[in-house]
PDB file of N, CA and C in Angstrom:
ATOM      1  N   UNK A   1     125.551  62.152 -24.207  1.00  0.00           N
ATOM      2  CA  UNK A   1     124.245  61.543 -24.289  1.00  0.00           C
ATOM      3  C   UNK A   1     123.312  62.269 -23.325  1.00  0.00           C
ATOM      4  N   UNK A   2     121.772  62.782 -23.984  1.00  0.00           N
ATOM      5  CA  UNK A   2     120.848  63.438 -22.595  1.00  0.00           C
ATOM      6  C   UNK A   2     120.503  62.059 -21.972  1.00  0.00           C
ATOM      7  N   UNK A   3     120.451  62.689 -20.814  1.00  0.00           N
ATOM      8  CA  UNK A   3     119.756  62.046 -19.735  1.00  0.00           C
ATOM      9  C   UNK A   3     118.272  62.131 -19.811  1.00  0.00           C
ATOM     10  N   UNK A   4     117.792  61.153 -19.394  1.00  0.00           N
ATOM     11  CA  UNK A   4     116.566  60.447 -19.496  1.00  0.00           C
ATOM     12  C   UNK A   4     115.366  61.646 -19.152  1.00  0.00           C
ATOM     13  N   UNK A   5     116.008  62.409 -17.749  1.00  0.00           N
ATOM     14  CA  UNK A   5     115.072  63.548 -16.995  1.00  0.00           C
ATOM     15  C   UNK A   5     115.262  64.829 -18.016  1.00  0.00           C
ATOM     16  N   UNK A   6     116.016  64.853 -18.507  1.00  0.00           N
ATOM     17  CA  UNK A   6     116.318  66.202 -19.821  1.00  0.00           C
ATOM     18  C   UNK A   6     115.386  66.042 -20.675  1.00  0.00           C
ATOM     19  N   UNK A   7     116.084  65.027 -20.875  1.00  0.00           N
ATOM     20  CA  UNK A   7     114.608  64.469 -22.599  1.00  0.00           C
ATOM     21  C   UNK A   7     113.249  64.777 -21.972  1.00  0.00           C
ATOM     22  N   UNK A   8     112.785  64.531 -20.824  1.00  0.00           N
ATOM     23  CA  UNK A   8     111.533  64.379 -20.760  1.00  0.00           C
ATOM     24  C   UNK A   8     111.175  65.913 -20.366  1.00  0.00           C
ATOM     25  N   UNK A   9     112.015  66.274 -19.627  1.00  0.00           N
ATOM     26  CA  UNK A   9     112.104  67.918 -19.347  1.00  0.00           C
ATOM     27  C   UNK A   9     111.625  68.585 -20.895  1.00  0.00           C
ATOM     28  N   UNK A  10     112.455  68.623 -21.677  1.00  0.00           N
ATOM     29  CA  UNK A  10     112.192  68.594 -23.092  1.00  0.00           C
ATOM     30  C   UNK A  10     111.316  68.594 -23.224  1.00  0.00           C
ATOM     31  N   UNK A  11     110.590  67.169 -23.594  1.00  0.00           N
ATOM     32  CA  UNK A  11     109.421  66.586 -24.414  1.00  0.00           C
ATOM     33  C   UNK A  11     108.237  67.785 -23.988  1.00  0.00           C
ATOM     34  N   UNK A  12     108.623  67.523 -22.323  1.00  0.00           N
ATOM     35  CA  UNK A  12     107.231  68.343 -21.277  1.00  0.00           C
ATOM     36  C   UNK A  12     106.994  69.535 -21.586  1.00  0.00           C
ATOM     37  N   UNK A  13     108.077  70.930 -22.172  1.00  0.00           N
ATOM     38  CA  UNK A  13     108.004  72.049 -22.232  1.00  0.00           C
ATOM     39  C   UNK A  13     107.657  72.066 -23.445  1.00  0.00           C
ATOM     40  N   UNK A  14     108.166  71.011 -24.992  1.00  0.00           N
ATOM     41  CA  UNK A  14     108.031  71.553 -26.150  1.00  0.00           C
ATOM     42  C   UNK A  14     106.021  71.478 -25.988  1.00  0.00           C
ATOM     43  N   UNK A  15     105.294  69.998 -25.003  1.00  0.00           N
ATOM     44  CA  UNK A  15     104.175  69.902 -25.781  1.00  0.00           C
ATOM     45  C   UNK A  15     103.030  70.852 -24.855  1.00  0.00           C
ATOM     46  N   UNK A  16     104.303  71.344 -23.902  1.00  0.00           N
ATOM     47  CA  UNK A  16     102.984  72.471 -23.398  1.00  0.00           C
ATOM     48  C   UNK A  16     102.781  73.301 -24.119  1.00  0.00           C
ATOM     49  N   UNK A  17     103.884  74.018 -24.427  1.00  0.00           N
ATOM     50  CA  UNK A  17     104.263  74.931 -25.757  1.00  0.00           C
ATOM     51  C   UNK A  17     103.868  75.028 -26.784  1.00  0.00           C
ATOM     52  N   UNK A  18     102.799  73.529 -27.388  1.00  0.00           N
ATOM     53  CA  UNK A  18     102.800  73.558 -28.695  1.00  0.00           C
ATOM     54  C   UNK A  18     100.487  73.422 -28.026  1.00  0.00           C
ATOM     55  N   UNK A  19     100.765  73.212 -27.011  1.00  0.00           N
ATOM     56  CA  UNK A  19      99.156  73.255 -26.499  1.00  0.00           C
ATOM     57  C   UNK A  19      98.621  74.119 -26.421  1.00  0.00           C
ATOM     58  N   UNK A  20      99.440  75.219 -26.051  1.00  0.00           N
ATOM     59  CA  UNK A  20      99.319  76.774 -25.405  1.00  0.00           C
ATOM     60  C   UNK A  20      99.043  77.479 -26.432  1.00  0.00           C
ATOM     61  N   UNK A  21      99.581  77.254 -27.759  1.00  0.00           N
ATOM     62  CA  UNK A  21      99.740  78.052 -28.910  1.00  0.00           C
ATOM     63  C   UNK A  21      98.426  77.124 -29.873  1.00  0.00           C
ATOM     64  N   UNK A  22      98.322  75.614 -29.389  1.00  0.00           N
ATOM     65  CA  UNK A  22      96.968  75.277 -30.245  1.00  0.00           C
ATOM     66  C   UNK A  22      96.146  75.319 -29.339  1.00  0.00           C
ATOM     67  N   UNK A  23      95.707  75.424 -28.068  1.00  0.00           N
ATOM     68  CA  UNK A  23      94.377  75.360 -27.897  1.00  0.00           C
ATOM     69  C   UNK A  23      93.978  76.965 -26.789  1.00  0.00           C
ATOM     70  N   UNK A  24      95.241  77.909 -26.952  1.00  0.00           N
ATOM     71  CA  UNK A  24      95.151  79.173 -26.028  1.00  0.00           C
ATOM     72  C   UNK A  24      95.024  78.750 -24.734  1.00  0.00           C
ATOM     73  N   UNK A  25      95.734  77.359 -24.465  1.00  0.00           N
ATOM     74  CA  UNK A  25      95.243  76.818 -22.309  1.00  0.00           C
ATOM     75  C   UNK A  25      96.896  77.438 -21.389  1.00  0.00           C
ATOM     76  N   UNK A  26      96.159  77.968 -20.483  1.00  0.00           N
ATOM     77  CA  UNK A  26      97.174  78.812 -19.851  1.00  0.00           C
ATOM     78  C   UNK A  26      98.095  77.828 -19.074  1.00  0.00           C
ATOM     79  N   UNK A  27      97.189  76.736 -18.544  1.00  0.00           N
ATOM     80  CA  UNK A  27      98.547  75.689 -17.873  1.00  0.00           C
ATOM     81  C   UNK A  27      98.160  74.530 -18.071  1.00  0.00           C
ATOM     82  N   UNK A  28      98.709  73.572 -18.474  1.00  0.00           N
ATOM     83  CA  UNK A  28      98.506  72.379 -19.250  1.00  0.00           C
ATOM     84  C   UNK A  28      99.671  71.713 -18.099  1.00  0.00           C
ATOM     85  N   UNK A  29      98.957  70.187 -17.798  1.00  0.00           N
ATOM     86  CA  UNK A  29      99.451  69.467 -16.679  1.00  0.00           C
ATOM     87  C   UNK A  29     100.243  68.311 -17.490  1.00  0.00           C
ATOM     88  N   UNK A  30     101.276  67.975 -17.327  1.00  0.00           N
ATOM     89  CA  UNK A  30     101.714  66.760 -18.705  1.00  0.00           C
ATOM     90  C   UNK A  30     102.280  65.624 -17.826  1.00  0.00           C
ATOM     91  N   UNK A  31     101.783  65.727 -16.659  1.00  0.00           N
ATOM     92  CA  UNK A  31     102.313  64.423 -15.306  1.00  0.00           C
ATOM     93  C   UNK A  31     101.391  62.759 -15.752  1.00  0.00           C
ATOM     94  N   UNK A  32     100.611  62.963 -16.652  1.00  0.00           N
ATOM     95  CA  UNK A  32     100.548  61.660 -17.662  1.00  0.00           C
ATOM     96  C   UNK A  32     101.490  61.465 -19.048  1.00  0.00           C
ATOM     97  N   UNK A  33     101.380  62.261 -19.346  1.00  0.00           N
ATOM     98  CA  UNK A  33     102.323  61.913 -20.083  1.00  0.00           C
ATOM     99  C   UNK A  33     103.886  61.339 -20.007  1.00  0.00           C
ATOM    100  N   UNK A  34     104.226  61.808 -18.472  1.00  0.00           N
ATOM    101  CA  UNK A  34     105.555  61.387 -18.382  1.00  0.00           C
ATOM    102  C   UNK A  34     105.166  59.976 -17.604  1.00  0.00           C
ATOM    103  N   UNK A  35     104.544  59.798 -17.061  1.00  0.00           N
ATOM    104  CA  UNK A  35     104.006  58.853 -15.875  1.00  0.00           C
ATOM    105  C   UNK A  35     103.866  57.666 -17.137  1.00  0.00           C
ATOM    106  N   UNK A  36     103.236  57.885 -18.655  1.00  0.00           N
ATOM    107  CA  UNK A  36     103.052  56.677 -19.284  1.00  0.00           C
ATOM    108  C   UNK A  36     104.510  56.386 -19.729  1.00  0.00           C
ATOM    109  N   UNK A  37     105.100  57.591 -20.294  1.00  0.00           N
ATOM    110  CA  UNK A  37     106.453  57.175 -21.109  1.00  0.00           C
ATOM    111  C   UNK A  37     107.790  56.604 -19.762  1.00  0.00           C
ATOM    112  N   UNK A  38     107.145  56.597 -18.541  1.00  0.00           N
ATOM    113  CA  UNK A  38     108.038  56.444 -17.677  1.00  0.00           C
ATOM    114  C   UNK A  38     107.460  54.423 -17.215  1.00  0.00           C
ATOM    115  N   UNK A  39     106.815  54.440 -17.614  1.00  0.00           N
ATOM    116  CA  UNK A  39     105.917  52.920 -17.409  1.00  0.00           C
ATOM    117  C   UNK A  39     106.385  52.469 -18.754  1.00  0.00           C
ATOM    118  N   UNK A  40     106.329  52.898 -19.752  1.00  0.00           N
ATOM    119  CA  UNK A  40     106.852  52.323 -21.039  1.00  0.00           C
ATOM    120  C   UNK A  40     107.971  51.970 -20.767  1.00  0.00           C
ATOM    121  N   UNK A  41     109.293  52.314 -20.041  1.00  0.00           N
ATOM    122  CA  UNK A  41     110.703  52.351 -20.068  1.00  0.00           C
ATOM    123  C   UNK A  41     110.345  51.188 -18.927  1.00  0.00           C
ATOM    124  N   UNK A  42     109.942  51.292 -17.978  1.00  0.00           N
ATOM    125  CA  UNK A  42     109.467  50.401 -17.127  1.00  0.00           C
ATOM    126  C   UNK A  42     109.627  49.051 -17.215  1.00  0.00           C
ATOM    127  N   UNK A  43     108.246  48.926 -18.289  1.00  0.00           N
ATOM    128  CA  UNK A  43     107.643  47.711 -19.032  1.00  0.00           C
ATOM    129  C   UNK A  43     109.285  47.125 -19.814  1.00  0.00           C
ATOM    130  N   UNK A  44     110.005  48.050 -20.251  1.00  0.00           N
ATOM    131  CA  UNK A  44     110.530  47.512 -21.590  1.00  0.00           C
ATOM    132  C   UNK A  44     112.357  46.822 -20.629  1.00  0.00           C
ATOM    133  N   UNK A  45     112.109  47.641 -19.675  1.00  0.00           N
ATOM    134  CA  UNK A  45     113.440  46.857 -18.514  1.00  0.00           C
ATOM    135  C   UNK A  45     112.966  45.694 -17.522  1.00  0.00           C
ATOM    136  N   UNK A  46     112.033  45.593 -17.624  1.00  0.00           N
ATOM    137  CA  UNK A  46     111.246  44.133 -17.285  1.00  0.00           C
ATOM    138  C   UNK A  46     111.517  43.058 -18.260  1.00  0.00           C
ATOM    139  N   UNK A  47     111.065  43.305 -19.358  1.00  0.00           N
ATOM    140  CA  UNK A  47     110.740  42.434 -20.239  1.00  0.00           C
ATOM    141  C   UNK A  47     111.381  42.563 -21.798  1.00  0.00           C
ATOM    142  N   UNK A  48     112.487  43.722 -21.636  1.00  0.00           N
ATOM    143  CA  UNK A  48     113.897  43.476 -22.737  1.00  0.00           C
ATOM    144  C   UNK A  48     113.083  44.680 -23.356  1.00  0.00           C
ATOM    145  N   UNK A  49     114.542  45.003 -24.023  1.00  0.00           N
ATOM    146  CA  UNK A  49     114.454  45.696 -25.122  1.00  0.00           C
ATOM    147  C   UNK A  49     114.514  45.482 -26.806  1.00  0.00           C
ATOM    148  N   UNK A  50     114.688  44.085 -26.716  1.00  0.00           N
ATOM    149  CA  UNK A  50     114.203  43.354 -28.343  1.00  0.00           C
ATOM    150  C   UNK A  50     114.642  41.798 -28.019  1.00  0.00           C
ATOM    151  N   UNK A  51     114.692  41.559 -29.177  1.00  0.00           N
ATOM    152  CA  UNK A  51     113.964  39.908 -28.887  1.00  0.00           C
ATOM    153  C   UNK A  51     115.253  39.207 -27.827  1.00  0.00           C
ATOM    154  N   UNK A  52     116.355  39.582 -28.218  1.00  0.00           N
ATOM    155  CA  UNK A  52     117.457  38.513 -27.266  1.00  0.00           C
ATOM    156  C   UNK A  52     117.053  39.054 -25.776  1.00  0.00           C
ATOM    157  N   UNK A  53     117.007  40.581 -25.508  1.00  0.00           N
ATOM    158  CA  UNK A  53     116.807  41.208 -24.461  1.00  0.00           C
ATOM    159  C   UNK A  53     115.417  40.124 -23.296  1.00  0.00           C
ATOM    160  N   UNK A  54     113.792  40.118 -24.181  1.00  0.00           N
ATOM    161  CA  UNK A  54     113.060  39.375 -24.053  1.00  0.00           C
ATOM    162  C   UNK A  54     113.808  37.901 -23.738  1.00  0.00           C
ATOM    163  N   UNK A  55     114.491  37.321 -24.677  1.00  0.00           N
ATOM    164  CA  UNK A  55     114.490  35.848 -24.257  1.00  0.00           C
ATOM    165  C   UNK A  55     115.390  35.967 -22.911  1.00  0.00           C
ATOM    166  N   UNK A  56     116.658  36.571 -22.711  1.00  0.00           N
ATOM    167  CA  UNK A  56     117.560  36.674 -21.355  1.00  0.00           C
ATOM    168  C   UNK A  56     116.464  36.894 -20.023  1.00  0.00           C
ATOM    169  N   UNK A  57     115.474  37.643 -20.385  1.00  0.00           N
ATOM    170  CA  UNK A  57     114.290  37.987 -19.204  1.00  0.00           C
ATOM    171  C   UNK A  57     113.837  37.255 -18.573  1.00  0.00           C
ATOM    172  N   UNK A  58     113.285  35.797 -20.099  1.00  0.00           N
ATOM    173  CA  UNK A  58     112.281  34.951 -19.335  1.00  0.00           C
ATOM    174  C   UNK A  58     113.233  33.599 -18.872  1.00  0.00           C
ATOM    175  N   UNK A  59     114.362  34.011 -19.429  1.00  0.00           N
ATOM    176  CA  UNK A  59     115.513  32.628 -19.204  1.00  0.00           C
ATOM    177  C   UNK A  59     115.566  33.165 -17.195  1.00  0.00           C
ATOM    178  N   UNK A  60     115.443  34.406 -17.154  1.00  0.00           N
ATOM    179  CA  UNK A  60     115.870  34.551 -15.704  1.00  0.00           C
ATOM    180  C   UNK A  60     114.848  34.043 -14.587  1.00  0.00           C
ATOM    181  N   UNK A  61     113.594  34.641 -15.393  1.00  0.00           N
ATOM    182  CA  UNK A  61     112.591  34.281 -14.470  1.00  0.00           C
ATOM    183  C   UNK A  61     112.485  32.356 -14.482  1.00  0.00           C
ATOM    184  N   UNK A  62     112.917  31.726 -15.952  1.00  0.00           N
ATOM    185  CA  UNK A  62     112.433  30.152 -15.710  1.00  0.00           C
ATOM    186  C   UNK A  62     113.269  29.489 -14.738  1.00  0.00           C
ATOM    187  N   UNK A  63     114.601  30.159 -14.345  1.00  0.00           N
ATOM    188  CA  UNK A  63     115.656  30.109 -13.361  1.00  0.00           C
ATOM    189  C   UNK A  63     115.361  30.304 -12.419  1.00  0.00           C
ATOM    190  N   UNK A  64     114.910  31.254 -12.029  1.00  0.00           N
ATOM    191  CA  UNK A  64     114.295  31.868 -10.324  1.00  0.00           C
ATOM    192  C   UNK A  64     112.987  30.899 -10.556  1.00  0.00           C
ATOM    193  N   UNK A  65     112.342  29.965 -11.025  1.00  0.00           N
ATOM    194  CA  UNK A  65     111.203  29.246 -10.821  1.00  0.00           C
ATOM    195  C   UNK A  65     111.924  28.102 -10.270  1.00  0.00           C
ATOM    196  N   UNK A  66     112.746  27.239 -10.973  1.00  0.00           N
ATOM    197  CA  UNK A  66     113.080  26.203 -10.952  1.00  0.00           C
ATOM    198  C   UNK A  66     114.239  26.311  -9.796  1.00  0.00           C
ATOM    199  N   UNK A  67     114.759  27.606  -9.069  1.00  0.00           N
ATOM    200  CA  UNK A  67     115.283  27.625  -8.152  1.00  0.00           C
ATOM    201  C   UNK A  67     114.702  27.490  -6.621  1.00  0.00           C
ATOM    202  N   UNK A  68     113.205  27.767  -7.273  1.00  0.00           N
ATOM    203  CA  UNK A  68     112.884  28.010  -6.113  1.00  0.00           C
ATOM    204  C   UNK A  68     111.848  26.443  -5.886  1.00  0.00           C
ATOM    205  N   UNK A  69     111.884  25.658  -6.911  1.00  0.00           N
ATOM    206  CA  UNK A  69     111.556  24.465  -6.908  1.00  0.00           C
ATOM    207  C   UNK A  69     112.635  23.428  -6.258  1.00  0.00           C
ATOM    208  N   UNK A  70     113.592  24.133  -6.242  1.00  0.00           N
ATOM    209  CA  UNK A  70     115.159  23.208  -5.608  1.00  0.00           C
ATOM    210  C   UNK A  70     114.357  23.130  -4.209  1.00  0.00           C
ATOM    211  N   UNK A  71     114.141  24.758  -3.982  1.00  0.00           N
ATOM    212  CA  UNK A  71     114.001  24.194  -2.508  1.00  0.00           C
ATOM    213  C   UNK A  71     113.388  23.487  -1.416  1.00  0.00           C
ATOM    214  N   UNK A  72     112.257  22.911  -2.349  1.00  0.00           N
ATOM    215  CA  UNK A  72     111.857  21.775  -1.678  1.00  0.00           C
ATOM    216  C   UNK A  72     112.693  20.605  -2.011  1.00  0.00           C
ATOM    217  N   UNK A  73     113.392  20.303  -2.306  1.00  0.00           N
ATOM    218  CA  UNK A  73     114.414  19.094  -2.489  1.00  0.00           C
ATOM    219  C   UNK A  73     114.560  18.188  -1.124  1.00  0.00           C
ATOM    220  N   UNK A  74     114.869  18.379  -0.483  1.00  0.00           N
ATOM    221  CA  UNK A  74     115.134  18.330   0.449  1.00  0.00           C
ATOM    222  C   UNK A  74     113.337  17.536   1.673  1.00  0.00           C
ATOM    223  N   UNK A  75     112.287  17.903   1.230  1.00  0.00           N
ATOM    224  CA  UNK A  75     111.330  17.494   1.608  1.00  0.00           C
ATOM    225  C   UNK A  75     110.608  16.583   1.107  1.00  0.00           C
ATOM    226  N   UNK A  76     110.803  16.607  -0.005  1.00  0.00           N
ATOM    227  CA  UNK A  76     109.803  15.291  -0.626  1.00  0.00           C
ATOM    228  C   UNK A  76     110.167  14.203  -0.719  1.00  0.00           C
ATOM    229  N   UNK A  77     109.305  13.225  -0.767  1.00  0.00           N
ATOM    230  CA  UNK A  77     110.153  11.846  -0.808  1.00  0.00           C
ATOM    231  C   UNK A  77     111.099  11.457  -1.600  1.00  0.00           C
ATOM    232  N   UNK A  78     111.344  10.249  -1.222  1.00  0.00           N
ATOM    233  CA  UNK A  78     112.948   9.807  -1.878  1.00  0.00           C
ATOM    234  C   UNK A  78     112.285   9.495  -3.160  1.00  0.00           C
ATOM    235  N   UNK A  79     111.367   9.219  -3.959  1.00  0.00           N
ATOM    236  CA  UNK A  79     111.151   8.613  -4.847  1.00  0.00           C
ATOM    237  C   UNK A  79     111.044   9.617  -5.803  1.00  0.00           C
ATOM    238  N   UNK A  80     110.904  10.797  -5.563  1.00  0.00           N
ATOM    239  CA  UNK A  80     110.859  11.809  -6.583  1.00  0.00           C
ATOM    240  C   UNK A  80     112.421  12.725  -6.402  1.00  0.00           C
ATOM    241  N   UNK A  81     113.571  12.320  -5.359  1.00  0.00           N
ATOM    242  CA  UNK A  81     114.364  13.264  -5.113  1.00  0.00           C
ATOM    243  C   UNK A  81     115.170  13.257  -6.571  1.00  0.00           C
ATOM    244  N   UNK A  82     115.184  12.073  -7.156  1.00  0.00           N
ATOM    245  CA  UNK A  82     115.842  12.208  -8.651  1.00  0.00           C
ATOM    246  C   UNK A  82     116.052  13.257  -9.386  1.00  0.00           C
ATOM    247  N   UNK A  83     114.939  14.021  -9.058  1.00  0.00           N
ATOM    248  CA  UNK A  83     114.485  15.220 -10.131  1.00  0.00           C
ATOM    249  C   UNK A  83     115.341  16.419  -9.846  1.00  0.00           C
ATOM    250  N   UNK A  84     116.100  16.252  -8.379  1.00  0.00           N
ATOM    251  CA  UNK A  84     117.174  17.024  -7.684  1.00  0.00           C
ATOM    252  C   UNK A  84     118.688  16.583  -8.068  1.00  0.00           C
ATOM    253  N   UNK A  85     118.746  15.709  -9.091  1.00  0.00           N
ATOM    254  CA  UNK A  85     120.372  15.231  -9.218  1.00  0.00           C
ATOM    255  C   UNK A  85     121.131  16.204  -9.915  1.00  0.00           C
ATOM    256  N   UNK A  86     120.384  16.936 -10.721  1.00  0.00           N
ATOM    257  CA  UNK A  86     121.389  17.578 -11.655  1.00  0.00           C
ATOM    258  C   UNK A  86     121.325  19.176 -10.540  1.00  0.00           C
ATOM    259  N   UNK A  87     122.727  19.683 -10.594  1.00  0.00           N
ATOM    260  CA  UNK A  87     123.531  20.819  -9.806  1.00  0.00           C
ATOM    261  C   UNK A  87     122.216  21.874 -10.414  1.00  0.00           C
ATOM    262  N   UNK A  88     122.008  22.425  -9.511  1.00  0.00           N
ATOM    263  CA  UNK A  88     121.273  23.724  -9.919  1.00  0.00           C
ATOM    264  C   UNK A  88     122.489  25.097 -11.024  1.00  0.00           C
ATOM    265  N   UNK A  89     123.608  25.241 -10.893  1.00  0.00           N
ATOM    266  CA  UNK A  89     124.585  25.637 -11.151  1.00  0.00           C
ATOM    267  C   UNK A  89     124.498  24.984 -12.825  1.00  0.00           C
ATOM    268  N   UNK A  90     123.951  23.602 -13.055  1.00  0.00           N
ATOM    269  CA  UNK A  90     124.029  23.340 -14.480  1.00  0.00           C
ATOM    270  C   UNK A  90     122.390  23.708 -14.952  1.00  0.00           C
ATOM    271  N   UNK A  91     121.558  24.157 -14.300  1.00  0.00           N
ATOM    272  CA  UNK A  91     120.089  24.049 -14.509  1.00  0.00           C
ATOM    273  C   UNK A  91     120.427  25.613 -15.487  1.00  0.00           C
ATOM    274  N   UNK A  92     120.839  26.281 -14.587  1.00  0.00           N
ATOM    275  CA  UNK A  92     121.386  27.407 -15.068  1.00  0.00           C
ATOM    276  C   UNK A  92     121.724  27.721 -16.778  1.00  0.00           C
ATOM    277  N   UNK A  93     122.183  26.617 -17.339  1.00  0.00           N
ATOM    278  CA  UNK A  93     123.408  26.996 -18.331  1.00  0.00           C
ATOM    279  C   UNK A  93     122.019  25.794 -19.656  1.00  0.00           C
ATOM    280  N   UNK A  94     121.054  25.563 -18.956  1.00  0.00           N
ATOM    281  CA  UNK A  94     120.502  24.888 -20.018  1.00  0.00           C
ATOM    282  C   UNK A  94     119.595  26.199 -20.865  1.00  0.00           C
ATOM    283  N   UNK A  95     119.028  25.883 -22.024  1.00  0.00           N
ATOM    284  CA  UNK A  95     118.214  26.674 -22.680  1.00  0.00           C
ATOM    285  C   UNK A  95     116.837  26.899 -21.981  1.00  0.00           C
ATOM    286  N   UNK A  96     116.132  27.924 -22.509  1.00  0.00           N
ATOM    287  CA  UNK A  96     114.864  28.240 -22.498  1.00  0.00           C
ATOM    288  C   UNK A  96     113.939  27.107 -22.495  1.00  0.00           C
ATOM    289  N   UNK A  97     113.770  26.765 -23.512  1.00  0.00           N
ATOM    290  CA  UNK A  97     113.076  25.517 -23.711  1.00  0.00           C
ATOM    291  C   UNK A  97     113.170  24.257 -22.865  1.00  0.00           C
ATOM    292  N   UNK A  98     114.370  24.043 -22.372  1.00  0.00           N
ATOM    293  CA  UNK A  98     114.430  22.991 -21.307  1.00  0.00           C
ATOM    294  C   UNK A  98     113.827  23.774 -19.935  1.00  0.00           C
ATOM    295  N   UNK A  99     114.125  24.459 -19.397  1.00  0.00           N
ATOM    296  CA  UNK A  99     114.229  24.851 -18.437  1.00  0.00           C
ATOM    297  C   UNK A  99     112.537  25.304 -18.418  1.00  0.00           C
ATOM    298  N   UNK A 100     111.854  25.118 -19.342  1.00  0.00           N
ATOM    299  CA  UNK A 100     110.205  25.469 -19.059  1.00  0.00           C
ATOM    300  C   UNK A 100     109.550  24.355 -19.412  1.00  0.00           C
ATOM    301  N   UNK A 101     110.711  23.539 -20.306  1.00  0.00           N
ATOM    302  CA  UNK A 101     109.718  22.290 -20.010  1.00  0.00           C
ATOM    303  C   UNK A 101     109.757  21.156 -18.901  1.00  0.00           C
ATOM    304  N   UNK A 102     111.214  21.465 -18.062  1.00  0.00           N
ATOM    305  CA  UNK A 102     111.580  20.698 -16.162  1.00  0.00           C
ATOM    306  C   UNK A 102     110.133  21.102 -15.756  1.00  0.00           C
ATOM    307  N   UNK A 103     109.922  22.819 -15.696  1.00  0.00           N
ATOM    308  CA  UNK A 103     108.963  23.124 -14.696  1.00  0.00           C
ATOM    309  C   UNK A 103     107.576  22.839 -15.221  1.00  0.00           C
ATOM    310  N   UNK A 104     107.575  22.687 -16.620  1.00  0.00           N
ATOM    311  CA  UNK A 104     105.824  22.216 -16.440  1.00  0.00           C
ATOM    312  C   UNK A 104     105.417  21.249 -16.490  1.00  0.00           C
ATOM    313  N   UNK A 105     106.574  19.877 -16.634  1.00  0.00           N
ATOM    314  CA  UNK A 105     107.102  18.582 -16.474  1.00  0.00           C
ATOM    315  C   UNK A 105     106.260  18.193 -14.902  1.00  0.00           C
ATOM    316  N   UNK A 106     107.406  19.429 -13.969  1.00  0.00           N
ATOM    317  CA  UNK A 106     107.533  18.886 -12.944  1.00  0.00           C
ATOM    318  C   UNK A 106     107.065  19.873 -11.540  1.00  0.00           C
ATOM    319  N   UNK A 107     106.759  20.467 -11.803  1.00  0.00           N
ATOM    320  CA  UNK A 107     106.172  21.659 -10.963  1.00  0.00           C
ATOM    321  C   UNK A 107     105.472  20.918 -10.143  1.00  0.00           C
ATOM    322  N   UNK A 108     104.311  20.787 -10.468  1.00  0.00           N
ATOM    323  CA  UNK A 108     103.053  20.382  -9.880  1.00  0.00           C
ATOM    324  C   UNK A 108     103.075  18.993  -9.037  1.00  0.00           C
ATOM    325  N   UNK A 109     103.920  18.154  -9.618  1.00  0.00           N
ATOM    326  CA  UNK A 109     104.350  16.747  -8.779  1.00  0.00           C
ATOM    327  C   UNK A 109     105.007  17.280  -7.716  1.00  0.00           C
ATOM    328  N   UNK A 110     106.038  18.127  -8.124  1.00  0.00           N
ATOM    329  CA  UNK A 110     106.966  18.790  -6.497  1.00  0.00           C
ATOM    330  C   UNK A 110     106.107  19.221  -5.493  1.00  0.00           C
ATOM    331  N   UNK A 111     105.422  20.473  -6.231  1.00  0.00           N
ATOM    332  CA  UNK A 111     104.493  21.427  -5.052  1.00  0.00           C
ATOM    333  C   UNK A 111     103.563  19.580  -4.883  1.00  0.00           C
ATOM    334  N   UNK A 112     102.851  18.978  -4.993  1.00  0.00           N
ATOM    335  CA  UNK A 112     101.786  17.946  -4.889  1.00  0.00           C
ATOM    336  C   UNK A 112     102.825  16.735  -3.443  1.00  0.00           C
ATOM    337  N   UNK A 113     104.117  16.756  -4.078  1.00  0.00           N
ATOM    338  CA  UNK A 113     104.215  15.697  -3.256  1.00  0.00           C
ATOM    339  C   UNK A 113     104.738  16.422  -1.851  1.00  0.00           C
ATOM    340  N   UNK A 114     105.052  17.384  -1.897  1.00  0.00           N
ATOM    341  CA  UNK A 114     105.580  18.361  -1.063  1.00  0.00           C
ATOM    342  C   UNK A 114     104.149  18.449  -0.065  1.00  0.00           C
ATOM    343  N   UNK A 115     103.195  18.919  -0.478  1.00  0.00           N
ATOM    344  CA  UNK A 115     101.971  19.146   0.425  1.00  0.00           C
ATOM    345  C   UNK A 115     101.364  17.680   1.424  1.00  0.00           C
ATOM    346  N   UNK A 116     101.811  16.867   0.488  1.00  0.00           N
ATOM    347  CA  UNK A 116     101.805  15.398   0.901  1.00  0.00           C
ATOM    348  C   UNK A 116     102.492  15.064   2.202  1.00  0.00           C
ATOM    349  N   UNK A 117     103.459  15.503   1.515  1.00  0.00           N
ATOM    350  CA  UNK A 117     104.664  14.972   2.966  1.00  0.00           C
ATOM    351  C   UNK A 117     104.782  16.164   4.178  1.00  0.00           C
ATOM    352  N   UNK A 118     104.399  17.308   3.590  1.00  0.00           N
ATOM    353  CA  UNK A 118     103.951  17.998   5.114  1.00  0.00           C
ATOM    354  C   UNK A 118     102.642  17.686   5.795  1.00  0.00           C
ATOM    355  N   UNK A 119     102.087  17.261   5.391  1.00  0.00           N
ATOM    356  CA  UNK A 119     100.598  16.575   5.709  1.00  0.00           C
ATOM    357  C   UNK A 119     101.112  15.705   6.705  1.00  0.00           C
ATOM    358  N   UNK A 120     101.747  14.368   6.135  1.00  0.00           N
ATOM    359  CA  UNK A 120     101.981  13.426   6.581  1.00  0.00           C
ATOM    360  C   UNK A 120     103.056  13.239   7.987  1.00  0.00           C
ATOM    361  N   UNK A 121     103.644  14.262   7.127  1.00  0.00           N
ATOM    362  CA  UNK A 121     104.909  14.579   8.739  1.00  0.00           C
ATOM    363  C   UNK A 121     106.158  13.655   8.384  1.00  0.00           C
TER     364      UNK A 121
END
């Protein structure tokens, strides 16, 4: 299999090559061209490489949200700690759809009562 820097090594020499011969330019700079196709690969290991790839992405990020919503657990009052019963370890293993609808459920009451009770002391 080429490597990623070959291919582009490649790509870089065939389209100077093919510039040189269409437009007679003695040195043609192609450090955009790799700079976009290198942001494309970028973009596409961020945010998957097709649709399951995409959904595993945003399942990670609704995880690292709602993980990081655990950690006020521990600060807010008792009357909302409920929302802390279930194991973060099972928050994990729920779907997409649950796991974005906890946080837009419950986001804003956490961060809200949280600001509350550091206020308050």
């Amino acid at each position: 299999m080429l490597s990623w820097k070959r291919v582009m090594l490649s790509l870089s020499c065939i389209l100077r090559a093919f510039l040189r011969a269409l437009l007679g330019v003695v040195r043609i700079d192609v450090a955009v061209v790799i700079v976009d196709v290198a942001a494309d690969q970028r973009n596409l290991d961020r945010h998957g490489h097709d649709y399951q790839g995409r959904a595993n992405k945003l399942k990670d990020v609704a995880f690292r949200e709602i993980t990081h919503l655990y950690t006020f657990a521990e600060a807010v009052p008792e009357d909302i700690r409920w929302l802390f019963q279930t194991p973060l370890e099972e928050c994990m293993h729920w779907p997409l759809f649950r796991q974005r609808a906890w946080i837009s459920n419950w986001e804003n009451i956490i961060k809200k009562e949280y600001a509350t009770q550091m206020e308050t002391g």
